[in-house]
PDB file of N, CA and C in Angstrom:
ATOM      1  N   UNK A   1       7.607  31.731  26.546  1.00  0.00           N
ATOM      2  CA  UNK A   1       7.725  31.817  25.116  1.00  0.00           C
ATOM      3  C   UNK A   1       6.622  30.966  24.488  1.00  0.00           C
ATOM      4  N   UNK A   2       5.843  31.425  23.909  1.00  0.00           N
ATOM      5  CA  UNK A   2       4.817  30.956  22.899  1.00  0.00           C
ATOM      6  C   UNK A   2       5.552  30.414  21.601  1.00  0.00           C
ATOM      7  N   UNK A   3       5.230  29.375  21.418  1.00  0.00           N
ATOM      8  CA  UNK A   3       5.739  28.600  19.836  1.00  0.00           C
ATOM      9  C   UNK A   3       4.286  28.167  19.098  1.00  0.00           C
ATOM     10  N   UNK A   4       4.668  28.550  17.975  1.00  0.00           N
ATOM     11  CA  UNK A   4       3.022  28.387  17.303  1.00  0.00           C
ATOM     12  C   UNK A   4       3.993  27.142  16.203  1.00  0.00           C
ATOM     13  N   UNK A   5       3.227  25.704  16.017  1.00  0.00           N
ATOM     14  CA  UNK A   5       3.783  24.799  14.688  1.00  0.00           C
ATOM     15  C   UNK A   5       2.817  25.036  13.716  1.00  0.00           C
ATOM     16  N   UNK A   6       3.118  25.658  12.629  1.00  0.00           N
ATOM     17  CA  UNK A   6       2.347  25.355  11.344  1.00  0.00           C
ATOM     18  C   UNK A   6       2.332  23.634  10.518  1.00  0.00           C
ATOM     19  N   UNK A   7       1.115  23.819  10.785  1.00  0.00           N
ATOM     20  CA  UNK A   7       0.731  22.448   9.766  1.00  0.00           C
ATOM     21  C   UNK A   7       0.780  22.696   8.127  1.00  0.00           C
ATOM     22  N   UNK A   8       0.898  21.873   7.549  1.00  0.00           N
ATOM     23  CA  UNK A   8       1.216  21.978   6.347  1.00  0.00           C
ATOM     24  C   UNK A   8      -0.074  20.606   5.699  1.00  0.00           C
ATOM     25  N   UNK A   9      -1.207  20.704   4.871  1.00  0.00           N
ATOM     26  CA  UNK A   9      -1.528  19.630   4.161  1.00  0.00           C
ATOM     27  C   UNK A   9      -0.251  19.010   3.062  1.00  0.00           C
ATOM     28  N   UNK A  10      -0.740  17.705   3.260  1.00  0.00           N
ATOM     29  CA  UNK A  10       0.065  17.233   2.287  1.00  0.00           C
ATOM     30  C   UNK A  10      -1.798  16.518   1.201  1.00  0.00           C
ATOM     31  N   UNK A  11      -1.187  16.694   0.339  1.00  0.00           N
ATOM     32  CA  UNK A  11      -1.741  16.031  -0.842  1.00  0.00           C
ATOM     33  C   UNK A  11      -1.498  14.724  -1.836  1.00  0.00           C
ATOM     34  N   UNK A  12      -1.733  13.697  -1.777  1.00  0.00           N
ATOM     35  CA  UNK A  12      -1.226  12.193  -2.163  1.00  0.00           C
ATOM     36  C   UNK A  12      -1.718  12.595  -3.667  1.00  0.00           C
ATOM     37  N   UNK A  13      -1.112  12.469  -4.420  1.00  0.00           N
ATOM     38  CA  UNK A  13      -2.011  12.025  -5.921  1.00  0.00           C
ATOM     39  C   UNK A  13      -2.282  10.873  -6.332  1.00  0.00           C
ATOM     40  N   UNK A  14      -3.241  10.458  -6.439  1.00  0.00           N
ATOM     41  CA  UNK A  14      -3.581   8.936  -6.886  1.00  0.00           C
ATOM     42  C   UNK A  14      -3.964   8.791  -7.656  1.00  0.00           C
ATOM     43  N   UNK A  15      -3.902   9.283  -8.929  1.00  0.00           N
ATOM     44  CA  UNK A  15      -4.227   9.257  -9.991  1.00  0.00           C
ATOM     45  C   UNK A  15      -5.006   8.778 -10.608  1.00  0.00           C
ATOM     46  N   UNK A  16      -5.821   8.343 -11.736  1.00  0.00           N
ATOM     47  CA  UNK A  16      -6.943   8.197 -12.056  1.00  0.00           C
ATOM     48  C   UNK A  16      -7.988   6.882 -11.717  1.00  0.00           C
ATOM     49  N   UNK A  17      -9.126   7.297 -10.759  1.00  0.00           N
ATOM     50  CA  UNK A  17      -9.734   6.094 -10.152  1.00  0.00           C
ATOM     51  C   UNK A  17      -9.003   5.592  -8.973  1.00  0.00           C
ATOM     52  N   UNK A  18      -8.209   6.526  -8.496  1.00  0.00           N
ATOM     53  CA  UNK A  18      -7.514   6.773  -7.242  1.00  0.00           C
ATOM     54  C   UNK A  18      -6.434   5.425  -7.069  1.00  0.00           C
ATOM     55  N   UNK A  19      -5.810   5.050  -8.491  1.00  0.00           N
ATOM     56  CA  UNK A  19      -4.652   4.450  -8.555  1.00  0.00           C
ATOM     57  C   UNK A  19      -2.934   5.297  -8.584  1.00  0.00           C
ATOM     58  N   UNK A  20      -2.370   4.623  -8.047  1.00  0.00           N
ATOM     59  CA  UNK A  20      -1.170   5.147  -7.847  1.00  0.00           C
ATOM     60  C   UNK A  20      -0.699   5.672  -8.921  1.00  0.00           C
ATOM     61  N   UNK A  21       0.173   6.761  -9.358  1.00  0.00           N
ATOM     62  CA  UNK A  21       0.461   6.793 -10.323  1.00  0.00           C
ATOM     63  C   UNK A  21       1.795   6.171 -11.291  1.00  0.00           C
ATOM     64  N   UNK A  22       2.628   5.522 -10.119  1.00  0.00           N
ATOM     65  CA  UNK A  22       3.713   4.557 -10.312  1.00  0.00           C
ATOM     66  C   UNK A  22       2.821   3.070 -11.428  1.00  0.00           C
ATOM     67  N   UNK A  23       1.527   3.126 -10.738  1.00  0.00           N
ATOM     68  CA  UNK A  23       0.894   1.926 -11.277  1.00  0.00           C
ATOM     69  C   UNK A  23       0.431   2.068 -12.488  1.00  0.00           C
ATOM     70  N   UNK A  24      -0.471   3.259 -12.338  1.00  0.00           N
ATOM     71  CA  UNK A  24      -1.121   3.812 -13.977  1.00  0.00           C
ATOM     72  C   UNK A  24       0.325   3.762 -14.853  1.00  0.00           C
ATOM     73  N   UNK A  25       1.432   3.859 -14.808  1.00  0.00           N
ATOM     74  CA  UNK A  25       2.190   4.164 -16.165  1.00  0.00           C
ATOM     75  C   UNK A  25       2.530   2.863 -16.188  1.00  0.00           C
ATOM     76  N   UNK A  26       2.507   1.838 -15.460  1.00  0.00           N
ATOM     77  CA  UNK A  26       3.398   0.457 -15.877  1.00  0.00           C
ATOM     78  C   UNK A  26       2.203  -0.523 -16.516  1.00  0.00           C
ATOM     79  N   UNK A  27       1.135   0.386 -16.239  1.00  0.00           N
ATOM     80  CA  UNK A  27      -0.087  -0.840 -17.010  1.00  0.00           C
ATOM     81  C   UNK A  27       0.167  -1.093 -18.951  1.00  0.00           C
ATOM     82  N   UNK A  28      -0.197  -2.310 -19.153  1.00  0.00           N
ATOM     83  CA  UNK A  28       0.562  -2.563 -20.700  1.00  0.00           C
ATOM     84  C   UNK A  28      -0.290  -1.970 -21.223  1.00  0.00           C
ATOM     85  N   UNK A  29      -0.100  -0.700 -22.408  1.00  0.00           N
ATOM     86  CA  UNK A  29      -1.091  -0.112 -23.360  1.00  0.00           C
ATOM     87  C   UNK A  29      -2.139  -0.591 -24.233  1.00  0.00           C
ATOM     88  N   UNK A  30      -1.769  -1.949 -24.211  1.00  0.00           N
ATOM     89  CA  UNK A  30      -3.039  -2.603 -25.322  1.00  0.00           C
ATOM     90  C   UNK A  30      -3.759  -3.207 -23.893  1.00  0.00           C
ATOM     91  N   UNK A  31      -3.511  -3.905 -22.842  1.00  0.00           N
ATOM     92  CA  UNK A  31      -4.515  -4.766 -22.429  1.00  0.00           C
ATOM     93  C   UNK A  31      -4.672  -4.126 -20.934  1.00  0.00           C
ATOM     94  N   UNK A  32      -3.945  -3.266 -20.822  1.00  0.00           N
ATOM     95  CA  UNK A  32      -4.510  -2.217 -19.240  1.00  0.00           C
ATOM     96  C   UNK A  32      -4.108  -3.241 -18.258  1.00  0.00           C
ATOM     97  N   UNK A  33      -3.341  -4.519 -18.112  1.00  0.00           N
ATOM     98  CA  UNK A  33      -2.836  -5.502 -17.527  1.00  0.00           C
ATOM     99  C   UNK A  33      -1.217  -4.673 -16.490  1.00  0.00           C
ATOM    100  N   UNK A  34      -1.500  -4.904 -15.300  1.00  0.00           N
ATOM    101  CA  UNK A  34      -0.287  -4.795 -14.606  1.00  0.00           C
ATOM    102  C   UNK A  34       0.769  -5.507 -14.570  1.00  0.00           C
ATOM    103  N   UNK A  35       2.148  -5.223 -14.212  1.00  0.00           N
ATOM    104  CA  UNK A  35       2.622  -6.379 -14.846  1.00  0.00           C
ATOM    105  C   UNK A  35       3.349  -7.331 -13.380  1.00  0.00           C
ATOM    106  N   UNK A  36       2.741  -7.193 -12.727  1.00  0.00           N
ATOM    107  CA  UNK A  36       2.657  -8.079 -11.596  1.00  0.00           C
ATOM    108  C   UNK A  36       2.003  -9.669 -11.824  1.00  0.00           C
ATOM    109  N   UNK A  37       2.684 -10.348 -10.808  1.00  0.00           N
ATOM    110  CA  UNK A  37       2.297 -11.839 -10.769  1.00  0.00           C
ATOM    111  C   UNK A  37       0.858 -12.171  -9.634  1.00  0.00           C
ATOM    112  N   UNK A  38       0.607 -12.956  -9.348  1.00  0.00           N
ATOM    113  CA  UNK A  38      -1.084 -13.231  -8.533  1.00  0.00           C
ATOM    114  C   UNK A  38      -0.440 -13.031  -7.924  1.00  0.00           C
ATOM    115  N   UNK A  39       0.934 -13.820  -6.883  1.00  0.00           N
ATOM    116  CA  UNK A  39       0.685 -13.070  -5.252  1.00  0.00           C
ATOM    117  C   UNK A  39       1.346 -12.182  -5.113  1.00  0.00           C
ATOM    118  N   UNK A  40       1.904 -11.461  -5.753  1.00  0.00           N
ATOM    119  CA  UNK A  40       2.073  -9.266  -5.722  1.00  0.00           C
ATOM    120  C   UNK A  40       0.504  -9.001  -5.720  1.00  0.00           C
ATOM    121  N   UNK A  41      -0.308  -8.893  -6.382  1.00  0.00           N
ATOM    122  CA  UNK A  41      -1.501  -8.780  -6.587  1.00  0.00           C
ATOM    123  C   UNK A  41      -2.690  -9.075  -5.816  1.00  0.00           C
ATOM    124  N   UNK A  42      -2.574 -10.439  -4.935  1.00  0.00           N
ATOM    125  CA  UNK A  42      -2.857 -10.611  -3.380  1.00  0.00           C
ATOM    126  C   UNK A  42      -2.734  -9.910  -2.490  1.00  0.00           C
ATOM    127  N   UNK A  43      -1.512  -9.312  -2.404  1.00  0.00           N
ATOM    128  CA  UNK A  43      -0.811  -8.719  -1.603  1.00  0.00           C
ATOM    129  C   UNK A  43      -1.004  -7.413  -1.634  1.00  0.00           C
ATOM    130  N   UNK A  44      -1.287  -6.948  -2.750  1.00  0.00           N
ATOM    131  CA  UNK A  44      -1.750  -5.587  -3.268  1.00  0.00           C
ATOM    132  C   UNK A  44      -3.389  -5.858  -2.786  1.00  0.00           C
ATOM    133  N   UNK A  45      -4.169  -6.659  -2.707  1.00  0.00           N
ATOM    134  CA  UNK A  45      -5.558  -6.346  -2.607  1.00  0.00           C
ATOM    135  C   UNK A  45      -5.715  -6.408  -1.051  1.00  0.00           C
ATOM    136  N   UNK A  46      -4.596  -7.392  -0.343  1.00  0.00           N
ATOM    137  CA  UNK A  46      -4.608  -7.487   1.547  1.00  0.00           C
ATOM    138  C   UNK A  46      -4.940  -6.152   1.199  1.00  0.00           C
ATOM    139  N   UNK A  47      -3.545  -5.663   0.767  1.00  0.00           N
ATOM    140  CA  UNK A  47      -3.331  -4.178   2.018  1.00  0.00           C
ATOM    141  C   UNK A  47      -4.435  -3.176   1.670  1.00  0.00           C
ATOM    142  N   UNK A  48      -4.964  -2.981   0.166  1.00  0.00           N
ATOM    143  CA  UNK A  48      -6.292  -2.290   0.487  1.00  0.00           C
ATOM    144  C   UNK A  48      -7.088  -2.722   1.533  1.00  0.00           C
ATOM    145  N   UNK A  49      -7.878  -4.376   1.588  1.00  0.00           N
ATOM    146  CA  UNK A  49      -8.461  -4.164   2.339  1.00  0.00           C
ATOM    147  C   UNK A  49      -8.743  -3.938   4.042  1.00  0.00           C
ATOM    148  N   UNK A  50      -6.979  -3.941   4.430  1.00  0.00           N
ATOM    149  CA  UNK A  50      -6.390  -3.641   5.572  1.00  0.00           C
ATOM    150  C   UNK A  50      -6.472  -1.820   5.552  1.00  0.00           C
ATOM    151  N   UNK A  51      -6.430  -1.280   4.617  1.00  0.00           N
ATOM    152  CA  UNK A  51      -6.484   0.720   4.528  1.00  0.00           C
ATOM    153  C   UNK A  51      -7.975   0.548   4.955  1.00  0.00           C
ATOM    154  N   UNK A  52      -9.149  -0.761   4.130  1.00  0.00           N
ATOM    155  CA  UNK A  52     -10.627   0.064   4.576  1.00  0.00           C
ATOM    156  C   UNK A  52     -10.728  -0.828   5.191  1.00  0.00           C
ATOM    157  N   UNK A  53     -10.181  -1.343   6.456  1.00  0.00           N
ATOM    158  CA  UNK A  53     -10.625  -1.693   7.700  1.00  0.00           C
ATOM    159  C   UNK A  53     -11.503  -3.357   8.030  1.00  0.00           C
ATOM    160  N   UNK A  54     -11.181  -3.990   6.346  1.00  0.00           N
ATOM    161  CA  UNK A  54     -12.249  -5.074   6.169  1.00  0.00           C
ATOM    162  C   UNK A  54     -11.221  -6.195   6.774  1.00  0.00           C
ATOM    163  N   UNK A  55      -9.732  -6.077   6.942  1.00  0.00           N
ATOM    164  CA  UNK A  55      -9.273  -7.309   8.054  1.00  0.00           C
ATOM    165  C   UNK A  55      -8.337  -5.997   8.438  1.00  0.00           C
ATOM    166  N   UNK A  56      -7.819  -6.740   9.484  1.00  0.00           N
ATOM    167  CA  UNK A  56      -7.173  -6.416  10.369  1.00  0.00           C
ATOM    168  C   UNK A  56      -5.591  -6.672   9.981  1.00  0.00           C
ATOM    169  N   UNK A  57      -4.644  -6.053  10.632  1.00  0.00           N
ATOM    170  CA  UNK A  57      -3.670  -6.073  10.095  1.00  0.00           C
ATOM    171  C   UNK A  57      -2.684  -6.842  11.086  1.00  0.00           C
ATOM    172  N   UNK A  58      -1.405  -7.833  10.688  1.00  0.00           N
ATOM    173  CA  UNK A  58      -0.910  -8.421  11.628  1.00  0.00           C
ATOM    174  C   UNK A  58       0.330  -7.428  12.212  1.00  0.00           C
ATOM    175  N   UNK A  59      -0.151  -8.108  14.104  1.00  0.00           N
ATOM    176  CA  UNK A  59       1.256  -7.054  14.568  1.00  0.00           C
ATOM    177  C   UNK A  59       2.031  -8.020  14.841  1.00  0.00           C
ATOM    178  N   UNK A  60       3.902  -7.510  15.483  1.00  0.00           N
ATOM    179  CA  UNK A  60       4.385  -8.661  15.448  1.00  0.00           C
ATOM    180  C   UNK A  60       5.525  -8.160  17.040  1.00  0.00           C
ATOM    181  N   UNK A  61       5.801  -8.831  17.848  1.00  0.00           N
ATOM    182  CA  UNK A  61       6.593  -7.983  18.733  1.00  0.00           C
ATOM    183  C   UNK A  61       7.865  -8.081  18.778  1.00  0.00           C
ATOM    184  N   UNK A  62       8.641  -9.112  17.808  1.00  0.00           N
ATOM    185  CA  UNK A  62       9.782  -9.070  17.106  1.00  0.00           C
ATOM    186  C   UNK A  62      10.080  -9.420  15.785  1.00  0.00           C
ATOM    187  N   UNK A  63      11.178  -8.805  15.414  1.00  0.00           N
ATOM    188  CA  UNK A  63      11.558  -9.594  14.407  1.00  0.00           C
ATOM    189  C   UNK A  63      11.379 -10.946  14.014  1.00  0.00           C
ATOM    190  N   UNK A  64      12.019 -11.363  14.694  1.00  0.00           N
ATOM    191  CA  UNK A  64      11.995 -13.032  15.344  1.00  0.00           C
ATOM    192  C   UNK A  64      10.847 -13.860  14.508  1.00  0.00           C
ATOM    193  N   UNK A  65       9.572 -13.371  15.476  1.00  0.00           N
ATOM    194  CA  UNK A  65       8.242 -13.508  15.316  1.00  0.00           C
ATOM    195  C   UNK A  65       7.652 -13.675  13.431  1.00  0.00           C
ATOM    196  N   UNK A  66       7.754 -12.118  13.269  1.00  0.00           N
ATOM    197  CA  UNK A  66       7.672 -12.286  11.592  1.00  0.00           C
ATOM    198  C   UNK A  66       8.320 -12.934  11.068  1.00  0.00           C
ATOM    199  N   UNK A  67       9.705 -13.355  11.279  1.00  0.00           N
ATOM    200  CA  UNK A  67      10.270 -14.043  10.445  1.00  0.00           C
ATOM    201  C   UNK A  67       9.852 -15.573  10.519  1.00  0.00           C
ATOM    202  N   UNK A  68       9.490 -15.989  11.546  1.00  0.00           N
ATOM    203  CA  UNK A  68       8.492 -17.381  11.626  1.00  0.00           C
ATOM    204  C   UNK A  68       7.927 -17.454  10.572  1.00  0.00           C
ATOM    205  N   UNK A  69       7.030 -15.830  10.248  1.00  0.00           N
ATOM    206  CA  UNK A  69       5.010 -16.261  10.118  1.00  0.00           C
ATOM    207  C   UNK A  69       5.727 -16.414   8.511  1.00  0.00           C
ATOM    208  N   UNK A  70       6.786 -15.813   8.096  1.00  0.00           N
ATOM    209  CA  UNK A  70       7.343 -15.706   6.679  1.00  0.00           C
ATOM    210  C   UNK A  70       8.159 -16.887   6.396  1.00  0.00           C
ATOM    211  N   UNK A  71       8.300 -17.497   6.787  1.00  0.00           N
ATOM    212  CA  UNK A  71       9.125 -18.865   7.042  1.00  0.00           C
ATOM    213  C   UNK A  71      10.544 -18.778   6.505  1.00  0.00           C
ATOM    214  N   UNK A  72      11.293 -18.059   7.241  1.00  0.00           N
ATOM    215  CA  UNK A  72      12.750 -17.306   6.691  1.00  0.00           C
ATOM    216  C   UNK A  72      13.647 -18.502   7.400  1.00  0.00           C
TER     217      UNK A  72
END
């Protein structure tokens, strides 16, 4: 028996200047300001530069482990 899987594209919208679009509507209308604090905003710039490859991303092999590096 032959099984053929169709792929399907998926399409992300990222809306204008390839921002999220959850983000584009929460920006404040007079000052284009997000309404996030600096380290949301840190945290938001890691993980871009973890998508283009400029650091590396941490692995962890337990729970355990992360919860150290987070000091839980």
């Amino acid at each position: 028996m032959n099984a053929v899987l169709e792929t399907k594209e998926t399409i992300l919208e990222t809306g204008i200047g390839e921002e999220c679009p959850i983000c584009s509507r929460l920006r404040d209308p007079k000052t284009g300001a997000l309404p996030y604090n600096a380290k949301v905003l840190a945290a938001m710039e890691e993980s871009r530069a973890i998508m283009r490859g400029e650091v590396s991303a941490k692995w962890y092999k337990s729970i355990d482990e992360a919860r150290e590096d987070l000091d839980l």
